[in-house]
Protein backbone atom coordinates (compact mmCIF):
# COMPACT_ATOMS: atom_id res chain seq x y z
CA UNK A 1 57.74 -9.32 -37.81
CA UNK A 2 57.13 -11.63 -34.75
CA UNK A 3 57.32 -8.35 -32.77
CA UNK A 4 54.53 -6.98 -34.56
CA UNK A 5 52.36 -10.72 -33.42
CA UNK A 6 53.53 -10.63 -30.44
CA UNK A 7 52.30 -6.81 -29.77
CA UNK A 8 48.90 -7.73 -31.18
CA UNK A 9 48.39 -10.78 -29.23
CA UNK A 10 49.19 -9.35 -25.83
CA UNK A 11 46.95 -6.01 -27.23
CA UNK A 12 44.07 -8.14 -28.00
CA UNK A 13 44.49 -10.11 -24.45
CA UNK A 14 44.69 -6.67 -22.98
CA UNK A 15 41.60 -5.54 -24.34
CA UNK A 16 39.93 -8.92 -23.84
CA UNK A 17 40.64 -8.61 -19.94
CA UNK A 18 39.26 -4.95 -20.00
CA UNK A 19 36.45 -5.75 -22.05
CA UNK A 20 35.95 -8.66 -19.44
CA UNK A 21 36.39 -7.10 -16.10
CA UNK A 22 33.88 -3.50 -17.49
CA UNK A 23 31.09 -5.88 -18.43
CA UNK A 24 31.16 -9.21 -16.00
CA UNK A 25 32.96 -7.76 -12.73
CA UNK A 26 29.90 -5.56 -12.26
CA UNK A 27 27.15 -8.03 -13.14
CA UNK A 28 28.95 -10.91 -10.64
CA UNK A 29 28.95 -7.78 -8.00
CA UNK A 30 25.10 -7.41 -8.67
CA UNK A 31 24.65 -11.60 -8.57
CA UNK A 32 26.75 -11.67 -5.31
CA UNK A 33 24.78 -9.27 -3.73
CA UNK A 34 21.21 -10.95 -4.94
CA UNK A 35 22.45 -14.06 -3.64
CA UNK A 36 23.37 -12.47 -0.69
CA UNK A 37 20.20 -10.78 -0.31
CA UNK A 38 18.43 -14.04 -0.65
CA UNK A 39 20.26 -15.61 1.54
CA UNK A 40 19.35 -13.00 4.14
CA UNK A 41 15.70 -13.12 3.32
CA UNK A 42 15.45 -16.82 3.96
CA UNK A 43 17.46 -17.36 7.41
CA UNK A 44 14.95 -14.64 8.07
CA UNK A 45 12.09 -16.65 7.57
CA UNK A 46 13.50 -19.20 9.00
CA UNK A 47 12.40 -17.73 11.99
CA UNK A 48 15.23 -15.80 13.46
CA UNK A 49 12.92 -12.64 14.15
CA UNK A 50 14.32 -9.65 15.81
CA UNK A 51 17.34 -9.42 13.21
CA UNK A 52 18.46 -6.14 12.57
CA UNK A 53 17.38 -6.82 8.76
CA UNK A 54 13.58 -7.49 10.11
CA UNK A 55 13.60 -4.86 11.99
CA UNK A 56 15.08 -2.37 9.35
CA UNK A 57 11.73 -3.75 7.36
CA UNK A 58 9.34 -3.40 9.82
CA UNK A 59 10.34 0.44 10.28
CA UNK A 60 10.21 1.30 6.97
CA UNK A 61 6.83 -0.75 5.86
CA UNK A 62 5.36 1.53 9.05
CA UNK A 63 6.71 4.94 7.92
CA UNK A 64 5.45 4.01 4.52
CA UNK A 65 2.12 3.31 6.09
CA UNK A 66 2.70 6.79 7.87
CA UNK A 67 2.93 8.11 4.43
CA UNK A 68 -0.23 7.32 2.68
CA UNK A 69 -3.07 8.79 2.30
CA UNK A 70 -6.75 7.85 3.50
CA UNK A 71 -9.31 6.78 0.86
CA UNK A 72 -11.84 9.43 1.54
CA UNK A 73 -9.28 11.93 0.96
CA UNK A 74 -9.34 10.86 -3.24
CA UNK A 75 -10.59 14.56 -3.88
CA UNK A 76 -7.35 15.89 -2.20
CA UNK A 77 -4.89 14.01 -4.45
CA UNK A 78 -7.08 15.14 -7.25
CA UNK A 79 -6.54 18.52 -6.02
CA UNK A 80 -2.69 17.95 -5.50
CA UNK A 81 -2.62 16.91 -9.20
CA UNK A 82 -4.11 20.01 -10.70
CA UNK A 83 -2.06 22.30 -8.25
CA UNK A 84 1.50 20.91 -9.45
CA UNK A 85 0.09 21.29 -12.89
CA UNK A 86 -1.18 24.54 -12.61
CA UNK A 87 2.38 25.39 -10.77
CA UNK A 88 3.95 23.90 -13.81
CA UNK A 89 1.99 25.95 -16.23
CA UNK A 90 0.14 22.86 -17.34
CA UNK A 91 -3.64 22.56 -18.29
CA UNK A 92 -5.36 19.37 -17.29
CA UNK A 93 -8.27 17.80 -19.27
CA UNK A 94 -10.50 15.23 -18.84
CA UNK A 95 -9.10 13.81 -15.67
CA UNK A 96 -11.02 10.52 -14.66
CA UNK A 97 -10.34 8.15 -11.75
CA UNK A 98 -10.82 4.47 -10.88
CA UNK A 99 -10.52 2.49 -7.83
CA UNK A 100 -9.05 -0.65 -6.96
CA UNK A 101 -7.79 -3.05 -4.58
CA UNK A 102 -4.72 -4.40 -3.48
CA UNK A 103 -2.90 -7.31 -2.54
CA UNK A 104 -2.70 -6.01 0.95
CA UNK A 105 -6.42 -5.49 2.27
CA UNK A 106 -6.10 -2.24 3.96
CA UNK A 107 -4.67 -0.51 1.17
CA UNK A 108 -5.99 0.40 -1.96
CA UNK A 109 -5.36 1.90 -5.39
CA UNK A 110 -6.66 4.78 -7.14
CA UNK A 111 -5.51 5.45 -10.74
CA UNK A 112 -5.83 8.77 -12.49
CA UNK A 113 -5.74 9.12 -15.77
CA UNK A 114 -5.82 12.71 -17.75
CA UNK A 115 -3.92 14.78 -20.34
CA UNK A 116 -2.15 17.87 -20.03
CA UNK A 117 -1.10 20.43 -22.40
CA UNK A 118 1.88 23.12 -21.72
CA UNK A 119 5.63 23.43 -22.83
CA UNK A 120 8.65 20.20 -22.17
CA UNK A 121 9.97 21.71 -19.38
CA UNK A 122 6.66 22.35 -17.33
CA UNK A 123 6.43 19.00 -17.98
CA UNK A 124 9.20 18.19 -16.50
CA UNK A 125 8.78 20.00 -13.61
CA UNK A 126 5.44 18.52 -13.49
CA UNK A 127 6.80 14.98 -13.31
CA UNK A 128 9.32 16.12 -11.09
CA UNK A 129 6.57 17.44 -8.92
CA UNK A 130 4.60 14.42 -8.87
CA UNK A 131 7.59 11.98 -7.81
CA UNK A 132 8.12 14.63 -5.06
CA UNK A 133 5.28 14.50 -3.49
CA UNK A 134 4.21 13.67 0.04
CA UNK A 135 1.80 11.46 -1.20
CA UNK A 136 2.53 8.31 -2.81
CA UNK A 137 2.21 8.67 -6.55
CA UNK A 138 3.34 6.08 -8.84
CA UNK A 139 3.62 7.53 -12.49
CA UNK A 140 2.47 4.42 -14.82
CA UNK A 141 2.36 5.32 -18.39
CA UNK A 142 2.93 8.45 -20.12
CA UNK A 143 2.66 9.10 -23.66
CA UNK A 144 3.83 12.44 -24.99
CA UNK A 145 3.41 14.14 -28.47
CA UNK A 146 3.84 17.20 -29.75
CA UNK A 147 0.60 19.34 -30.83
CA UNK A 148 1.86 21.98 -32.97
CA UNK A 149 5.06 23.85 -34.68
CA UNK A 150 5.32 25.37 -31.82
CA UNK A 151 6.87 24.63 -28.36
CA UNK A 152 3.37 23.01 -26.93
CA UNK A 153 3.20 19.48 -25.91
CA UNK A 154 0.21 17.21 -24.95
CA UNK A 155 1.10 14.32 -22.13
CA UNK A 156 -1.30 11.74 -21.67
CA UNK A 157 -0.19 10.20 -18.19
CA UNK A 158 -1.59 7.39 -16.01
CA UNK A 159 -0.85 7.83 -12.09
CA UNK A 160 -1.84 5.65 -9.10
CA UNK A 161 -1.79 6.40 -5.58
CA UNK A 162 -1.82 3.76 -2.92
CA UNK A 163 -3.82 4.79 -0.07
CA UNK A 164 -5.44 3.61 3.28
CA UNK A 165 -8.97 1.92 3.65
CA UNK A 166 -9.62 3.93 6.85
């Protein structure tokens, strides 16, 4: 009989450490690292410039720059929309636009919003296609639903691109 307590008391320890190391050991690992990370960030303020962490910035924020589109080239993501729907065997209606700026004053926003009809997986791919691109689409908000008995869907979807005030 004290056998049988003694096997459930070291079984429910047992589980209690497993139970304890799956769910906190990762979240301390994520913690340590944000610390970490802040850390970093603020002796680099501090005004140690030239770190390899700066630099590592720097590069990126200018190939991201690279990457952007100009504003006066709105008609051309427009464009790059409807050909990775058509690709995807999507239709796109009413597809409407709206400017605005950013934070950062040489870059602004342009959000596009439309619906398309077609089958799940051209939506996918469509998706797929926009997160893809070579320009810098950010997908917002998408709403799906389906529009008949058969396989047709209808995706309302909200996308921004970031672009350059050249």
């Amino acid at each position: 009989m004290i056998k049988k307590y003694i096997f459930a008391a070291a079984s429910i320890i047992i589980i209690n450490l497993i139970f304890f190391y799956a769910f906190t050991l990762s979240e301390k690992t994520k913690a340590d690292a944000a610390l970490f990370n802040a850390a970093a960030l603020a002796k680099a303020r501090s005004g140690s410039a030239g770190t390899p962490s700066i630099l590592k910035f720097e590069k990126d924020l200018s190939e991201f720059y690279a990457m952007l589109s100009k504003k006066k080239e709105t008609a051309g993501l427009m464009r790059e929309i409807d050909y990775a729907a058509k690709a995807a065997a999507l239709s796109i209606q009413d597809i409407s636009y709206a400017s605005e700026k950013s934070d950062v004053s040489d870059i602004s926003k342009i959000s596009f919003s439309f619906s398309a009809d077609g089958e799940y997986s051209g939506i996918k791919n469509f998706m797929h296609r926009l997160e893809s691109s070579k320009s810098f689409f950010v997908i917002e908000d998408a709403a799906l639903e389906k529009t008949s008995a058969n396989e047709k869907m209808k995706l309302k979807l909200k996308v921004s691109a970031y672009v350059k005030n050249e």
